[in-house]
C-alpha atoms as a PDB file:
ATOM      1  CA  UNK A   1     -16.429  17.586 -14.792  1.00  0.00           C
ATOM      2  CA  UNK A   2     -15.359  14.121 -13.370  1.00  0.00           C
ATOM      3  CA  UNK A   3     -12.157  13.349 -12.310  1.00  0.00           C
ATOM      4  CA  UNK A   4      -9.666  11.638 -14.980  1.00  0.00           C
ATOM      5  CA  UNK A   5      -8.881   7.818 -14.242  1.00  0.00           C
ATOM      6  CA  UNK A   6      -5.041   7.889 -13.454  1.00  0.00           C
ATOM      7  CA  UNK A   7      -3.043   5.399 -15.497  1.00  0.00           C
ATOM      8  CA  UNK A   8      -1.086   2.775 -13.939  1.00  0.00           C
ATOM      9  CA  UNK A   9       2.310   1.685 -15.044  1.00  0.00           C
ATOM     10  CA  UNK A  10       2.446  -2.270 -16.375  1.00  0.00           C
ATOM     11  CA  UNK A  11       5.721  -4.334 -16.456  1.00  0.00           C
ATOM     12  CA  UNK A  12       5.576  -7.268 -18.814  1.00  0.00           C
ATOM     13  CA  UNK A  13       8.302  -9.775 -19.985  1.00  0.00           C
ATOM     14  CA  UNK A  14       8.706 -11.107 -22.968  1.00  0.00           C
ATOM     15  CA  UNK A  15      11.733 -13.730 -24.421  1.00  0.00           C
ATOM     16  CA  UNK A  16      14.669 -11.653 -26.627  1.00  0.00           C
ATOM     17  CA  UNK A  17      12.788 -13.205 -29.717  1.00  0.00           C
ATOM     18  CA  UNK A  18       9.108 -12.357 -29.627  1.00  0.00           C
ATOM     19  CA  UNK A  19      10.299  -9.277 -28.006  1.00  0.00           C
ATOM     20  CA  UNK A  20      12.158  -8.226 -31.785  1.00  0.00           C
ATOM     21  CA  UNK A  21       8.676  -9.656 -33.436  1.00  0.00           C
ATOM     22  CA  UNK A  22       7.253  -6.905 -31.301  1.00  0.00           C
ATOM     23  CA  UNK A  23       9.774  -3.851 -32.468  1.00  0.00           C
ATOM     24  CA  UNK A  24       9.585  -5.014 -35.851  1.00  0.00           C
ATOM     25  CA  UNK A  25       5.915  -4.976 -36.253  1.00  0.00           C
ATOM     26  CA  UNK A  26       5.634  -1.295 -33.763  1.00  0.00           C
ATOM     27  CA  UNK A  27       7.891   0.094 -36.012  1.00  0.00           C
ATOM     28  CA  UNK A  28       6.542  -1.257 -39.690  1.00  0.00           C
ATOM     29  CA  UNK A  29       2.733   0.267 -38.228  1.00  0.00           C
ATOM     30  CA  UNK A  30       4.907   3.556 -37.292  1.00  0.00           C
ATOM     31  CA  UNK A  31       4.036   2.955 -33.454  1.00  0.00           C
ATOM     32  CA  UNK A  32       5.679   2.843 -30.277  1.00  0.00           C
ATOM     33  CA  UNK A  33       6.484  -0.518 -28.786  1.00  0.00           C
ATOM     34  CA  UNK A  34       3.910   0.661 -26.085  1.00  0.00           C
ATOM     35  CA  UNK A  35       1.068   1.961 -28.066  1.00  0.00           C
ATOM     36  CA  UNK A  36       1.339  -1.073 -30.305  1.00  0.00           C
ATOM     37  CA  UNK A  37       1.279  -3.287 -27.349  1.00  0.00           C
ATOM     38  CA  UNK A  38      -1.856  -1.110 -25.951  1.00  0.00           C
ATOM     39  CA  UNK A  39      -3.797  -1.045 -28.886  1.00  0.00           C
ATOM     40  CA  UNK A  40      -3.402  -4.823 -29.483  1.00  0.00           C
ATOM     41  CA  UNK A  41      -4.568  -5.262 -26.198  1.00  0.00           C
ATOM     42  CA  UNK A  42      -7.358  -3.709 -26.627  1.00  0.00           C
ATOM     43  CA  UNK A  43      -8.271  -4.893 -29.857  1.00  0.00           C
ATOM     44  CA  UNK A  44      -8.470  -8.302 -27.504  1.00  0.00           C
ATOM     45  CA  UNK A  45     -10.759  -7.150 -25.228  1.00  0.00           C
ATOM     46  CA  UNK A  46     -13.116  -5.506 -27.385  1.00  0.00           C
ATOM     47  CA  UNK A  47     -12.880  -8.553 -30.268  1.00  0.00           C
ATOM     48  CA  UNK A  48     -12.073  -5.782 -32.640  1.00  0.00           C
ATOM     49  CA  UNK A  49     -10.130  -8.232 -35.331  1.00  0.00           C
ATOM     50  CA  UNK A  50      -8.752  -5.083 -37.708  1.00  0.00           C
ATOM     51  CA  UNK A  51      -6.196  -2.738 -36.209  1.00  0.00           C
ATOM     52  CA  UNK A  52      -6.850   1.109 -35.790  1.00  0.00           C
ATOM     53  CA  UNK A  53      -4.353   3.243 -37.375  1.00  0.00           C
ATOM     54  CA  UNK A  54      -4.506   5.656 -34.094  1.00  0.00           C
ATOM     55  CA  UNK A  55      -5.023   4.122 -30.388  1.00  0.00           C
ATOM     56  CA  UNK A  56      -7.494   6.879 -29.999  1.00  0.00           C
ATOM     57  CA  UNK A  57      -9.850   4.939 -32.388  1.00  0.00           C
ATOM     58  CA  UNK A  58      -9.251   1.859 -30.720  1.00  0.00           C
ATOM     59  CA  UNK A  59      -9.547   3.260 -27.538  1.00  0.00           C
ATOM     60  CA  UNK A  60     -13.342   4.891 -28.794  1.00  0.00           C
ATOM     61  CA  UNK A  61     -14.052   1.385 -29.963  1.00  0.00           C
ATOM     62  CA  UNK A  62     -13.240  -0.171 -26.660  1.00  0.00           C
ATOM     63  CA  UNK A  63     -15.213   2.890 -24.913  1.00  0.00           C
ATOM     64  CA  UNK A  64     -18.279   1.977 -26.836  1.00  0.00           C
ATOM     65  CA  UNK A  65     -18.175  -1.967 -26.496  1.00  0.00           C
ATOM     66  CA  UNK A  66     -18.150  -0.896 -22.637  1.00  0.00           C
ATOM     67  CA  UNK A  67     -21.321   1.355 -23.433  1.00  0.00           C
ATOM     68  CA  UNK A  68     -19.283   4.745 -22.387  1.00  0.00           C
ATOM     69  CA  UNK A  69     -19.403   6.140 -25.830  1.00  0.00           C
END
């Protein structure tokens, strides 16, 4: 069996206001601030326009647009 990737910690800012948009929207999905900021991301890079309900599906989808799935 291969070795897991490690994950690598990410600092990002974000102004007091969009920062509430942020907690408001995490917490009306029933997400973490840093799963919903995860998924979204990679919703981005895979073009995925309709939100998973789990990051594990969005994580497959990104998987598979990267031809690992």
């Amino acid at each position: 069996m291969g070795d897991k990737p490690k994950k690598v910690p990410v600092t990002v800012r974000f102004d007091p206001e969009l920062l509430l948009l942020l907690k408001n929207e995490a917490e009306r999905r029933g997400e973490s601030l840093s799963n919903y900021i995860r998924s979204s991301s990679v919703m981005r890079l895979t073009g995925e326009l309709v939100p998973a309900q789990r990051d594990s599906t969005t994580k497959e989808a990104y998987l598979r647009s990267r031809g690992l799935r």
